[in-house]
C-alpha atoms as a PDB file:
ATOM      1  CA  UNK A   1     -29.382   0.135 -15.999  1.00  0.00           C
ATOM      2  CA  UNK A   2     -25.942  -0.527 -14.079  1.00  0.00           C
ATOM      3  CA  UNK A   3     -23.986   1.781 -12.022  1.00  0.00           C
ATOM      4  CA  UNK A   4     -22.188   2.894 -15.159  1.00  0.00           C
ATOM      5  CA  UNK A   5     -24.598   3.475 -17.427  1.00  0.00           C
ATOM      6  CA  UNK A   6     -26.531   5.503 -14.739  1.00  0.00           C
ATOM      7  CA  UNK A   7     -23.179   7.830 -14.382  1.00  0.00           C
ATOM      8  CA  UNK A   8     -22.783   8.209 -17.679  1.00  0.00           C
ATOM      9  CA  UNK A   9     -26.278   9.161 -18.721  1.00  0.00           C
ATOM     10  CA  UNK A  10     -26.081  12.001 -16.315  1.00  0.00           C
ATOM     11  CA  UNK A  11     -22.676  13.312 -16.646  1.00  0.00           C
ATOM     12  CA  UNK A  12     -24.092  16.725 -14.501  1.00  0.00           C
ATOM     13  CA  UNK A  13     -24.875  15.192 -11.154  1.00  0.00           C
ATOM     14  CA  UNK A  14     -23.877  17.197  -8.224  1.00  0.00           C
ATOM     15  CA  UNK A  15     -25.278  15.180  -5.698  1.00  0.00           C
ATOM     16  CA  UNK A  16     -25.122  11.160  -5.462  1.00  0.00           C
ATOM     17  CA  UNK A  17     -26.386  10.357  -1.858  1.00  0.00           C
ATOM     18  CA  UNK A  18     -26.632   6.643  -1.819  1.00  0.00           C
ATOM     19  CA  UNK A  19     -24.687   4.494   1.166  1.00  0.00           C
ATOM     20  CA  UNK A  20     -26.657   1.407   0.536  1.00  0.00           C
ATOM     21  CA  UNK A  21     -25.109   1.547  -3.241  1.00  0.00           C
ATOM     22  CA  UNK A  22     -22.370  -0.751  -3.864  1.00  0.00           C
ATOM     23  CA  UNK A  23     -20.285   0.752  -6.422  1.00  0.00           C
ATOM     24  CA  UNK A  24     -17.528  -1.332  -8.070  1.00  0.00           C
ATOM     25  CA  UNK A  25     -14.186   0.038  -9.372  1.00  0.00           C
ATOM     26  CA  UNK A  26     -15.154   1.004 -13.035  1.00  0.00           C
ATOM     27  CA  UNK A  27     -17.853   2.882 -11.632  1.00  0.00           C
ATOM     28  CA  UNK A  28     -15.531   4.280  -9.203  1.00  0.00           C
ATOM     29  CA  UNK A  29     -13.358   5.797 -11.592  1.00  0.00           C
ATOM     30  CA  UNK A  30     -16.496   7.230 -13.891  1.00  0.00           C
ATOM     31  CA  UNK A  31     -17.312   9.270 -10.339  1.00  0.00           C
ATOM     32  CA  UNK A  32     -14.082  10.836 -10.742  1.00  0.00           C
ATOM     33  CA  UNK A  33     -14.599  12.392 -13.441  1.00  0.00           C
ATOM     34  CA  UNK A  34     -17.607  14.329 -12.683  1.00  0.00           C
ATOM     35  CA  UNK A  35     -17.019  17.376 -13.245  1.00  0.00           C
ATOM     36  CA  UNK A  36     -19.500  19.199 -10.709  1.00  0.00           C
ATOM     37  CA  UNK A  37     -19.940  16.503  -8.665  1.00  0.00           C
ATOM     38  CA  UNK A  38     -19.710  17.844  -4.962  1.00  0.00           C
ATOM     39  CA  UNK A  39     -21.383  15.802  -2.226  1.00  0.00           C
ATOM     40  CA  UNK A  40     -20.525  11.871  -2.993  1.00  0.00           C
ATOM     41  CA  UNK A  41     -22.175   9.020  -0.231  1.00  0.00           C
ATOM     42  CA  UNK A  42     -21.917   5.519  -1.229  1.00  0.00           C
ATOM     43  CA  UNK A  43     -20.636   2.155  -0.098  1.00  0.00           C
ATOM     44  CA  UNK A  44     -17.205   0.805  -1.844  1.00  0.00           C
ATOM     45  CA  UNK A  45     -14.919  -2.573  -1.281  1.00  0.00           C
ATOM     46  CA  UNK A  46     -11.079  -2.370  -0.528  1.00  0.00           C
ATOM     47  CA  UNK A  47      -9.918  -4.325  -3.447  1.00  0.00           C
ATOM     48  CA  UNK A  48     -12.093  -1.631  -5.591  1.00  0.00           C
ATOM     49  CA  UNK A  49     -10.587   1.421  -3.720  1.00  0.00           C
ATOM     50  CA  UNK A  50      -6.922  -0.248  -4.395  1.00  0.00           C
ATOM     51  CA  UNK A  51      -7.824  -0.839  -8.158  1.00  0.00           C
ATOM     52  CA  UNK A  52      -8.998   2.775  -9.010  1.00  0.00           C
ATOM     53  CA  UNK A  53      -5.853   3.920  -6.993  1.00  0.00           C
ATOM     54  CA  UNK A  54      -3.818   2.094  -9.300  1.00  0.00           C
ATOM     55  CA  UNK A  55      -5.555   2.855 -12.290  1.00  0.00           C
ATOM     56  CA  UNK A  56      -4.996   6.459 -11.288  1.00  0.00           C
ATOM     57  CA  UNK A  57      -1.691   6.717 -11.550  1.00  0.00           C
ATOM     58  CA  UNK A  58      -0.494  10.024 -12.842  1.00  0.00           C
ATOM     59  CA  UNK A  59      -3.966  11.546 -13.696  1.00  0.00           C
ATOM     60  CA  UNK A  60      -4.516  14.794 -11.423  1.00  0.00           C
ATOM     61  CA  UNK A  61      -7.900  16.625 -10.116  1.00  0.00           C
ATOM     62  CA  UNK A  62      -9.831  13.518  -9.419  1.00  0.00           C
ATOM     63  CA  UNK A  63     -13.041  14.171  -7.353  1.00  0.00           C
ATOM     64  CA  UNK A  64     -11.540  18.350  -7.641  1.00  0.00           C
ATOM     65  CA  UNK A  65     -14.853  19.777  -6.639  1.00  0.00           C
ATOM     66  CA  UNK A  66     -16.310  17.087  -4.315  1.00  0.00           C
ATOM     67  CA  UNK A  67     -17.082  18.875  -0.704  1.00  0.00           C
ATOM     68  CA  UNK A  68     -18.551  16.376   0.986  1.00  0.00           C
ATOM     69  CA  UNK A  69     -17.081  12.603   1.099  1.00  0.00           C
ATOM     70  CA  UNK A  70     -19.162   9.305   3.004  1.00  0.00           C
ATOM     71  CA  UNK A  71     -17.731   6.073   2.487  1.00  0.00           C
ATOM     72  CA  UNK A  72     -18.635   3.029   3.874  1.00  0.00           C
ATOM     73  CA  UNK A  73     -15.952   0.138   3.608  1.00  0.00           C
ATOM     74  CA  UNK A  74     -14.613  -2.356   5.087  1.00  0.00           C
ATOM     75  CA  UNK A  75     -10.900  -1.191   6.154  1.00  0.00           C
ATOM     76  CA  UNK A  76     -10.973   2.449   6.504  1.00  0.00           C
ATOM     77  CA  UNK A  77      -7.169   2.489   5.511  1.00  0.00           C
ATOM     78  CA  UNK A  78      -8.140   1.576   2.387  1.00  0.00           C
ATOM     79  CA  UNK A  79      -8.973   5.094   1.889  1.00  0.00           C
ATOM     80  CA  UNK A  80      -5.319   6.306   2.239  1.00  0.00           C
ATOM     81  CA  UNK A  81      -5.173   5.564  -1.505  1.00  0.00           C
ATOM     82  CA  UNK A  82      -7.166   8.026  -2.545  1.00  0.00           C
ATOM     83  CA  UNK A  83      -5.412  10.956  -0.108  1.00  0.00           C
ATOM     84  CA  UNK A  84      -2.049   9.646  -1.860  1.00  0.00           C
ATOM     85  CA  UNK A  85      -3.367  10.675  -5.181  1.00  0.00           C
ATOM     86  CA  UNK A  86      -1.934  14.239  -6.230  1.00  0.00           C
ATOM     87  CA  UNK A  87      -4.436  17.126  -6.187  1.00  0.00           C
ATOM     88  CA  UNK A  88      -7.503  15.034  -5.408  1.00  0.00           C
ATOM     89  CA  UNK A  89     -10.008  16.340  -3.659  1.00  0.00           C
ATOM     90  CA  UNK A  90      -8.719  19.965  -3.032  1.00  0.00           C
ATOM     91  CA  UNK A  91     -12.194  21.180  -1.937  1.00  0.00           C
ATOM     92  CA  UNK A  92     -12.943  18.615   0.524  1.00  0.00           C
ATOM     93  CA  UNK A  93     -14.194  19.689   3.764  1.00  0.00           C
ATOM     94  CA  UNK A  94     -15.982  16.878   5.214  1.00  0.00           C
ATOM     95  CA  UNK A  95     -15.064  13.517   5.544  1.00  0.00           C
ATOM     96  CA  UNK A  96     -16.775  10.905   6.866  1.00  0.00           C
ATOM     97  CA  UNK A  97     -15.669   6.773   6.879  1.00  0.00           C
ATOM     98  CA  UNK A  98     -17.769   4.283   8.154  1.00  0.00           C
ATOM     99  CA  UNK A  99     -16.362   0.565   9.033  1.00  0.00           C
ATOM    100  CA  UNK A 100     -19.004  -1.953   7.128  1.00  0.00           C
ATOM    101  CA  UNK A 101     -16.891  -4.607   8.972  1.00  0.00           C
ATOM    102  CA  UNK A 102     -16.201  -6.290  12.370  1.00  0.00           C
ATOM    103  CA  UNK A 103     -13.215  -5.490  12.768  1.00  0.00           C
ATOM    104  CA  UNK A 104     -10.477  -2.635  12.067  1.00  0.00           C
ATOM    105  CA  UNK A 105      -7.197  -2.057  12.513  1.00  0.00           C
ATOM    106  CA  UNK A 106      -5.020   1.066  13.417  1.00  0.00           C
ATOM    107  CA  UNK A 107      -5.585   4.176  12.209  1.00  0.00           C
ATOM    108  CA  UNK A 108      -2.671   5.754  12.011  1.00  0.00           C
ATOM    109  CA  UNK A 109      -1.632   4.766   8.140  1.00  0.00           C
ATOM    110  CA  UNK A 110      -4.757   6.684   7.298  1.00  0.00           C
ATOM    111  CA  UNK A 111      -4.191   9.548   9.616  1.00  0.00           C
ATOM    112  CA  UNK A 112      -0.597  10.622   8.645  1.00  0.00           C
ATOM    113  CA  UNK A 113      -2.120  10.175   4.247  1.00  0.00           C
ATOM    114  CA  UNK A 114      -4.669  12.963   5.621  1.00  0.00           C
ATOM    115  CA  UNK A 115      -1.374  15.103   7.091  1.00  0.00           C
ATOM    116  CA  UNK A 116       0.298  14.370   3.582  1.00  0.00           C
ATOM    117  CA  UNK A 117      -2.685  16.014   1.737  1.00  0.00           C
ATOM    118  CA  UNK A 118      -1.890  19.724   1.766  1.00  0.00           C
ATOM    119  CA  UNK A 119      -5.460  20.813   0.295  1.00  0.00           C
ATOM    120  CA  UNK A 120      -7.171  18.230   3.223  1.00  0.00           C
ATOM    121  CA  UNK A 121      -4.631  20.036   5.519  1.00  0.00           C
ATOM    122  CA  UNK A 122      -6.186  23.257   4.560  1.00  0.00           C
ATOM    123  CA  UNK A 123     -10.016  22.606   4.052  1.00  0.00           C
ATOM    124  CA  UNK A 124     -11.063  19.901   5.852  1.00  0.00           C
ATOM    125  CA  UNK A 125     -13.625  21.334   8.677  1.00  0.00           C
ATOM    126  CA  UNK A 126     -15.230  17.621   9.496  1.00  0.00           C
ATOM    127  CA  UNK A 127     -13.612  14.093  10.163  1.00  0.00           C
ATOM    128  CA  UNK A 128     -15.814  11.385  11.435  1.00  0.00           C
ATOM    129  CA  UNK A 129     -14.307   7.698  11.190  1.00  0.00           C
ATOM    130  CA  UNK A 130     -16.883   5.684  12.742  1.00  0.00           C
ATOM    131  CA  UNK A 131     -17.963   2.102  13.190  1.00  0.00           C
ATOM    132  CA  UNK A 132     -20.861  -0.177  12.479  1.00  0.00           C
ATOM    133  CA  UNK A 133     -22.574  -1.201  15.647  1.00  0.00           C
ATOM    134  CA  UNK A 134     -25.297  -3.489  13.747  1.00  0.00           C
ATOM    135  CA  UNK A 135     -23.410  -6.553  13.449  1.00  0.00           C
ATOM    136  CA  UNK A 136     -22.535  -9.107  15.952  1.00  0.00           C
ATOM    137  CA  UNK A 137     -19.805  -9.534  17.025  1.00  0.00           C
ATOM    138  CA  UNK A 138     -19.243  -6.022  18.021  1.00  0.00           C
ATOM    139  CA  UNK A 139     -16.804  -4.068  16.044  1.00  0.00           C
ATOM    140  CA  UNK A 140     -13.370  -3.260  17.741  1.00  0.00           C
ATOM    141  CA  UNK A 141     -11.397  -0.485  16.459  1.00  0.00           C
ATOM    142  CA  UNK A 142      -8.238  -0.132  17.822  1.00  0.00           C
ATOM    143  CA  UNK A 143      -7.964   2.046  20.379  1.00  0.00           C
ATOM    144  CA  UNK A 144      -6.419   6.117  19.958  1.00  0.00           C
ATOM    145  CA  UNK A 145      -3.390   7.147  21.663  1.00  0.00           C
ATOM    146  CA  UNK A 146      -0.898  10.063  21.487  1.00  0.00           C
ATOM    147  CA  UNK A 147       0.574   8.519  18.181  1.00  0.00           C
ATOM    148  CA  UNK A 148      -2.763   9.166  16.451  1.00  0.00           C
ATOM    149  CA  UNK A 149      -3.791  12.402  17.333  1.00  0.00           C
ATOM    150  CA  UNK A 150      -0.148  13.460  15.837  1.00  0.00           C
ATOM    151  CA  UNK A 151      -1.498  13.673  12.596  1.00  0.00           C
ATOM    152  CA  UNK A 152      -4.691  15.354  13.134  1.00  0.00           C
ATOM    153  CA  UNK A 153      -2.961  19.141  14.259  1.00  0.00           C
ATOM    154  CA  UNK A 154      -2.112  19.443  10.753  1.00  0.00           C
ATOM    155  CA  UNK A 155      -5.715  19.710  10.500  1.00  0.00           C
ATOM    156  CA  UNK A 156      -5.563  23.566  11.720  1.00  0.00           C
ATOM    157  CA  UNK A 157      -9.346  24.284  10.643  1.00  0.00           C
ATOM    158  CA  UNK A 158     -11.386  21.188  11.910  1.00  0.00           C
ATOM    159  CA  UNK A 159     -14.727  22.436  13.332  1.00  0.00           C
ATOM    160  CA  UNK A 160     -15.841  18.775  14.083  1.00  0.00           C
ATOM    161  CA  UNK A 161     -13.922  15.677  15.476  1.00  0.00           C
ATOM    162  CA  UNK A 162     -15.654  12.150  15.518  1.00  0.00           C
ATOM    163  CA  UNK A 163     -13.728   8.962  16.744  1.00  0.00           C
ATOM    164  CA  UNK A 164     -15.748   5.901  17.209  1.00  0.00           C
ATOM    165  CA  UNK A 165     -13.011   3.705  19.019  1.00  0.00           C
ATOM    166  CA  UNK A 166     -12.971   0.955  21.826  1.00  0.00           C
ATOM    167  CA  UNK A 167     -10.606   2.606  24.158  1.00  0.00           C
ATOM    168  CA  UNK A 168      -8.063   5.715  24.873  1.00  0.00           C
ATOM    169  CA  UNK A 169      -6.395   3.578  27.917  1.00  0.00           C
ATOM    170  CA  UNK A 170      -3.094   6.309  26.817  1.00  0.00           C
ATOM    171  CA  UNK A 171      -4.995   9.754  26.766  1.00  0.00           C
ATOM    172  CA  UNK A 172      -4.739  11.238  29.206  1.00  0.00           C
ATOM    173  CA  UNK A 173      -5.461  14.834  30.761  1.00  0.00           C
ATOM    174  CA  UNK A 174      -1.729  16.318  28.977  1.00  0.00           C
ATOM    175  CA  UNK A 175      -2.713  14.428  26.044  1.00  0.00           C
ATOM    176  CA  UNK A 176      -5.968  15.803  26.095  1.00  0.00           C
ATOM    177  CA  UNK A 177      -4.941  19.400  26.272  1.00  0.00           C
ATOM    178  CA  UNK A 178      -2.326  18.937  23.642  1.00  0.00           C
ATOM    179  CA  UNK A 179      -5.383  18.178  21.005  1.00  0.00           C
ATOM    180  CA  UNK A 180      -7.540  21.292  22.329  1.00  0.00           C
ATOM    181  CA  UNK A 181      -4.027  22.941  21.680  1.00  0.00           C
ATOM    182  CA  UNK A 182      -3.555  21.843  18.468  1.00  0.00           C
ATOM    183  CA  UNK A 183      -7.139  21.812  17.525  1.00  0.00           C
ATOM    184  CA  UNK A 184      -8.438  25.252  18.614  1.00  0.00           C
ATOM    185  CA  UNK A 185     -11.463  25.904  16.303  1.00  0.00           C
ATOM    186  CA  UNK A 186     -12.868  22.624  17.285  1.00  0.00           C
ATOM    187  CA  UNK A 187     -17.168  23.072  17.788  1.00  0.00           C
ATOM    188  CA  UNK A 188     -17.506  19.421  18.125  1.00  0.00           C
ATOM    189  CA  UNK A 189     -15.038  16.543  20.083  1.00  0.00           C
ATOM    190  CA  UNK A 190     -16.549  13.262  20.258  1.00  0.00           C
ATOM    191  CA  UNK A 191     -14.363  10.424  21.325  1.00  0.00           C
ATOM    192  CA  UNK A 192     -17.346   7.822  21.516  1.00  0.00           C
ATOM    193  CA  UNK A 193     -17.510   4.230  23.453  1.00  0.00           C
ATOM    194  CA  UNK A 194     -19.932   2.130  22.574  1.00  0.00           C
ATOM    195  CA  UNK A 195     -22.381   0.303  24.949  1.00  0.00           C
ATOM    196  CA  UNK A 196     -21.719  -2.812  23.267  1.00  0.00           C
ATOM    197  CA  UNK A 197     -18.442  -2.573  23.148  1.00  0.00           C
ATOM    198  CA  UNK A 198     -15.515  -3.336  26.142  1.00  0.00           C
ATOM    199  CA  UNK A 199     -15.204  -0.924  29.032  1.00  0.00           C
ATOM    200  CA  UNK A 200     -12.162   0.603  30.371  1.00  0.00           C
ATOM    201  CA  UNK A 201     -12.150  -0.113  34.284  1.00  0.00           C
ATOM    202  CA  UNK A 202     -10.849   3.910  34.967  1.00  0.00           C
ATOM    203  CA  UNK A 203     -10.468   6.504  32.135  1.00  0.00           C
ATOM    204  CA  UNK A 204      -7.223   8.398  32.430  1.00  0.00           C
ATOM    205  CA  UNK A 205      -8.491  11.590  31.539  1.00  0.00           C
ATOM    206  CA  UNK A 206     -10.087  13.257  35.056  1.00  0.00           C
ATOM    207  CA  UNK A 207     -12.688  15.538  35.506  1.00  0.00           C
ATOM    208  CA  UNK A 208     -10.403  18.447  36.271  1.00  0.00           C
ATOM    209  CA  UNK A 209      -8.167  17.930  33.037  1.00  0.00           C
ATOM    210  CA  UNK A 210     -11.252  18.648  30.670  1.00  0.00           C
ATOM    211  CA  UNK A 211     -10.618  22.524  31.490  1.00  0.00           C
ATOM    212  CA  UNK A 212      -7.037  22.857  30.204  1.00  0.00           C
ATOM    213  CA  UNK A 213      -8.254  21.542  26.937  1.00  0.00           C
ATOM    214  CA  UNK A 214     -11.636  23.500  26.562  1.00  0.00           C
ATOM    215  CA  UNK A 215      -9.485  26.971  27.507  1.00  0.00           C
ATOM    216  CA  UNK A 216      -7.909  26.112  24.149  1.00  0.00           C
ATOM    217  CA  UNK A 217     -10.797  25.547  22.247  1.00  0.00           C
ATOM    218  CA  UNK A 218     -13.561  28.139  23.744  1.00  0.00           C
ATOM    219  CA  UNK A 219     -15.792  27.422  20.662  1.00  0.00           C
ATOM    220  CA  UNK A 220     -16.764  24.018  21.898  1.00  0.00           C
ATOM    221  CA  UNK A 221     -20.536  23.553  22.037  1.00  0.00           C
ATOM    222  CA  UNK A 222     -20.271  19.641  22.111  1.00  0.00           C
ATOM    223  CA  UNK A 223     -18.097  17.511  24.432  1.00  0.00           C
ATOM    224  CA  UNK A 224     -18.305  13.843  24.223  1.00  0.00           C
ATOM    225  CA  UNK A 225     -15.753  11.397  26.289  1.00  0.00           C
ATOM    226  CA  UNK A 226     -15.182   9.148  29.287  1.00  0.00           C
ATOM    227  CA  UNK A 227     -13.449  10.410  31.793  1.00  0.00           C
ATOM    228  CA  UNK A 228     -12.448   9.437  35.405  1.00  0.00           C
ATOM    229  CA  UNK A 229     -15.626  11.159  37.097  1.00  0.00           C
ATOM    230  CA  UNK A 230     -14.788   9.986  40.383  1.00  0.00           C
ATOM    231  CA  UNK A 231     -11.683  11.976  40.428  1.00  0.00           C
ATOM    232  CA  UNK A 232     -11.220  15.059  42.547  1.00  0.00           C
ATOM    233  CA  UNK A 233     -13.815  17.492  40.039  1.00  0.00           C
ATOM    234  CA  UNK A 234     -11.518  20.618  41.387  1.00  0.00           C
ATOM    235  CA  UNK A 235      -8.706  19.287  40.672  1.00  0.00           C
ATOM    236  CA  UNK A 236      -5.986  22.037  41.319  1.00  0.00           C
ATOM    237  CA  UNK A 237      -8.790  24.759  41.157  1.00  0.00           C
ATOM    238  CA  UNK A 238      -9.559  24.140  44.794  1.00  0.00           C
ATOM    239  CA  UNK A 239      -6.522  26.289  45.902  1.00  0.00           C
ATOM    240  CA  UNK A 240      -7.231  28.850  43.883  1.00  0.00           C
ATOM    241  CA  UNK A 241     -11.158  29.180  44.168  1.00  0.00           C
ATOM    242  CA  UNK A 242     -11.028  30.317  40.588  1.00  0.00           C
ATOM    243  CA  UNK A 243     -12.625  28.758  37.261  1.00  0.00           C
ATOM    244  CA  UNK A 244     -13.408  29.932  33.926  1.00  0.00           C
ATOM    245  CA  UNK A 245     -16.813  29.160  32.522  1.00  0.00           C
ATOM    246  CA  UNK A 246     -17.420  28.029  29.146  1.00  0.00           C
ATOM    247  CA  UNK A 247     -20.693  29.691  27.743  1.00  0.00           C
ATOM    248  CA  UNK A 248     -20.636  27.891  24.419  1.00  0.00           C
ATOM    249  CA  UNK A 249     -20.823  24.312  25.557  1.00  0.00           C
ATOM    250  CA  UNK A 250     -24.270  23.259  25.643  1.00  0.00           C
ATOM    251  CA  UNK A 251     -24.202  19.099  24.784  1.00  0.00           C
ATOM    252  CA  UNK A 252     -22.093  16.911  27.587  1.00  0.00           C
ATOM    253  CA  UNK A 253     -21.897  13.656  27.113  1.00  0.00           C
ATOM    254  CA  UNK A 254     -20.336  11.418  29.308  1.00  0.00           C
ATOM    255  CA  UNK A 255     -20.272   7.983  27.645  1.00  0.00           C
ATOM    256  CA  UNK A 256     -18.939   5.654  30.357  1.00  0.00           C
ATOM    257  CA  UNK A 257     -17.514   7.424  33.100  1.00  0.00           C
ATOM    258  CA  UNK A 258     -17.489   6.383  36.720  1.00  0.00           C
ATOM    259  CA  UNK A 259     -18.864   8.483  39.172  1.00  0.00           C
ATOM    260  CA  UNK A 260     -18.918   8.385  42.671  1.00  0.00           C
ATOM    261  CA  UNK A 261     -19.868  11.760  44.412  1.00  0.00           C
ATOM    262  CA  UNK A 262     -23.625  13.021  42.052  1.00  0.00           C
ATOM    263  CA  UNK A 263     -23.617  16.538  44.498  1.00  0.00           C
ATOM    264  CA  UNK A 264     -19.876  17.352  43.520  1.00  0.00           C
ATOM    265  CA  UNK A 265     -19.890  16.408  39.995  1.00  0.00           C
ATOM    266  CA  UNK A 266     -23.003  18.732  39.402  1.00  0.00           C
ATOM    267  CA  UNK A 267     -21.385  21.556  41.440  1.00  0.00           C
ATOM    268  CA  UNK A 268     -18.669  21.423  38.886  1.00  0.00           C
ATOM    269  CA  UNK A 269     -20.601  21.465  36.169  1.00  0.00           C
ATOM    270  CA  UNK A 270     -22.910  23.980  37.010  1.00  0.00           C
ATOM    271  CA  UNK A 271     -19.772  26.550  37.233  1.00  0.00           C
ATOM    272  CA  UNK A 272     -17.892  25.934  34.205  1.00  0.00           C
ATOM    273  CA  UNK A 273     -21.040  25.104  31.994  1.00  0.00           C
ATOM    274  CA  UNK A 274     -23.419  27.873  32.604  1.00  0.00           C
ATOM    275  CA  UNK A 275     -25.425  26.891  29.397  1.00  0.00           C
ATOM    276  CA  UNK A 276     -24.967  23.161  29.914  1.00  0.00           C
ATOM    277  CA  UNK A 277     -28.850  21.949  28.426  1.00  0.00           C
ATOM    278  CA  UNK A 278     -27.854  18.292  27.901  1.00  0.00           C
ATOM    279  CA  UNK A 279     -26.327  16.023  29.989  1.00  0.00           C
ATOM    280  CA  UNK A 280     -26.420  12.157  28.921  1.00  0.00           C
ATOM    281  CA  UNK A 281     -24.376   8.690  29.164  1.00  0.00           C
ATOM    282  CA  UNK A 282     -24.048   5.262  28.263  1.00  0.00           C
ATOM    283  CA  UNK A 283     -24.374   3.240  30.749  1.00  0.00           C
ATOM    284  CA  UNK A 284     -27.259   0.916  31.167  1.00  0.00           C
ATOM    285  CA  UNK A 285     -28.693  -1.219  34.086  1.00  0.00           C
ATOM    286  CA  UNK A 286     -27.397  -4.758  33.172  1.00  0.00           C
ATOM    287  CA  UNK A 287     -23.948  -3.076  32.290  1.00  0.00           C
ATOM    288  CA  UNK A 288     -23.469  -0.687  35.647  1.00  0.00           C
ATOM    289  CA  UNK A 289     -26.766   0.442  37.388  1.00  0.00           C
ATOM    290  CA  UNK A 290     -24.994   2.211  39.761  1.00  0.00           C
ATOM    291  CA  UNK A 291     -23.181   4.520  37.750  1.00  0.00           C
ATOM    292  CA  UNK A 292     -26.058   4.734  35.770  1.00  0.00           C
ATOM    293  CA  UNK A 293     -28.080   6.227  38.826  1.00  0.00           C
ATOM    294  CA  UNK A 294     -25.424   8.235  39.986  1.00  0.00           C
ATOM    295  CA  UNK A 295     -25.645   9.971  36.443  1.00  0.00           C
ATOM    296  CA  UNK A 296     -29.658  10.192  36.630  1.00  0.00           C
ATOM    297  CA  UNK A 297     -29.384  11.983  39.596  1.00  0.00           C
ATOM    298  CA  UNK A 298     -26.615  14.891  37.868  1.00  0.00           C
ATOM    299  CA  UNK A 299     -28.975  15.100  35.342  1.00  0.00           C
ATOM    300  CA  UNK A 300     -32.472  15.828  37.830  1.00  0.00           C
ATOM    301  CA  UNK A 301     -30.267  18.287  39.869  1.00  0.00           C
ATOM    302  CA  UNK A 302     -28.645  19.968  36.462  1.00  0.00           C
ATOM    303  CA  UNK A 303     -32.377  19.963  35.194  1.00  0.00           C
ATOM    304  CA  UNK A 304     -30.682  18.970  31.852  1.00  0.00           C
END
């Protein structure tokens, strides 16, 4: 039995969990019209995503009830034609897009289709775009700057935030603050770097600069980011002697940020993260052993 066959001989699914599944356009477009379909996961081309888009043209409520979205394909742009397609998937509130290929360009066209989409605007609580670290060479996404985090505040109820992306070389600690502005219901921020992928020499974003962003989104209980650890960790709080805590974050992780001072860092920590039970990285011995020490020894004098 083929892909279409299956659909049609059970025209009540709710539930099609299936990311090793390669599903072809005509298949596609039988998903579609599911009528209680809600939680779709399976693997589709480009060319396939760019057919049913066309084929599509002027039908409405396509995918109307589907909650829960997990692609994987090969150019995550690819999925801007199906946010271009008028009242499809209204009740989406997670979204996840995985790259199946080496390499992938911006993602900007992508972001601003999601900003078009008043319904995604409106519902969508989770956006992951991540990439596929199993094949060789490593896959390079290009990097997020100011330009595409634009898009995302129209995303005023996003709960969860997950970029898998090579570098952030232009976010910095106003940049950083203007997404925690914009994003204020954020529970999860994950702006991950890869072990296997390049490493940026000094994040721009400092230790200091992740509290003007968490004072605008207090509900964060995972941070994930590289920032310039060897930075002044007081920052302009040193004046002052005052700095709010934030109770709610409990998961740190620091992906590949230099450090230089272990005893300051933790004193930092310890005072704005009274909860803090997890404290990891991503370095590794053969990449930066000495970083990856320095981090060891936060985590033995956190206790996290």
């Amino acid at each position: 039995m083929d892909v279409s066959e299956l659909i049609m001989s059970f025209p009540l699914m709710v539930t099609i969990n299936a990311l090793a599944l390669q599903v072809q356009n005509p298949s596609f477009s039988l998903l579609a019209s599911l009528q209680r379909l809600t939680t779709l996961a399976i693997s589709v081309s480009s060319d396939d995503l760019l057919q049913f888009s066309k084929t599509s043209v002027g039908k409405y409520s396509l995918f109307q009830l589907v909650e829960t979205l997990d692609l994987y394909i090969p150019d995550m742009n690819a999925a801007v034609h199906l946010f271009n397609l008028p009242r499809s998937f209204e009740s989406l509130t997670s979204l996840t897009l995985r790259n199946s290929d080496c390499f992938q360009r911006d993602m900007l066209p992508l972001f601003r289709a999601m900003q078009e989409n008043s319904a995604l605007c409106k519902h969508l609580k989770k956006l992951e775009v991540l990439a596929n670290d199993d094949r060789t060479p490593a896959p390079i996404i290009s990097p997020a700057n100011f330009s595409t985090f634009e898009p995302l505040s129209s995303l005023c109820n996003l709960r969860v935030l997950i970029l898998d992306i090579t570098g952030l070389a232009e976010i910095n600690d106003a940049r950083l603050e203007w997404v925690g502005a914009t994003l204020p219901r954020l529970e999860t921020f994950v702006l991950a770097e890869s072990t296997k992928r390049g490493f940026r020499e000094m994040p721009t974003i400092t230790l200091g600069g992740i509290v003007p962003f968490l004072t605008s989104c207090p509900q964060l209980q995972h941070l994930s980011l590289s920032i310039n650890a060897s930075s002044p960790p007081f920052g302009d709080f040193s004046s002052t002697g005052e700095l709010p805590r934030f109770p709610n974050l409990v998961v740190l992780n620091m992906c590949r940020s230099p450090i230089t001072n272990p005893p300051r860092v933790v004193e930092f920590l310890a005072l704005i993260f009274p909860n803090l039970a997890q404290v990891s990285n991503d370095w590794d011995r053969e990449f930066n052993a000495t970083f990856l020490n320095r981090w060891t020894q936060v985590n033995s004098m956190l206790g996290a």
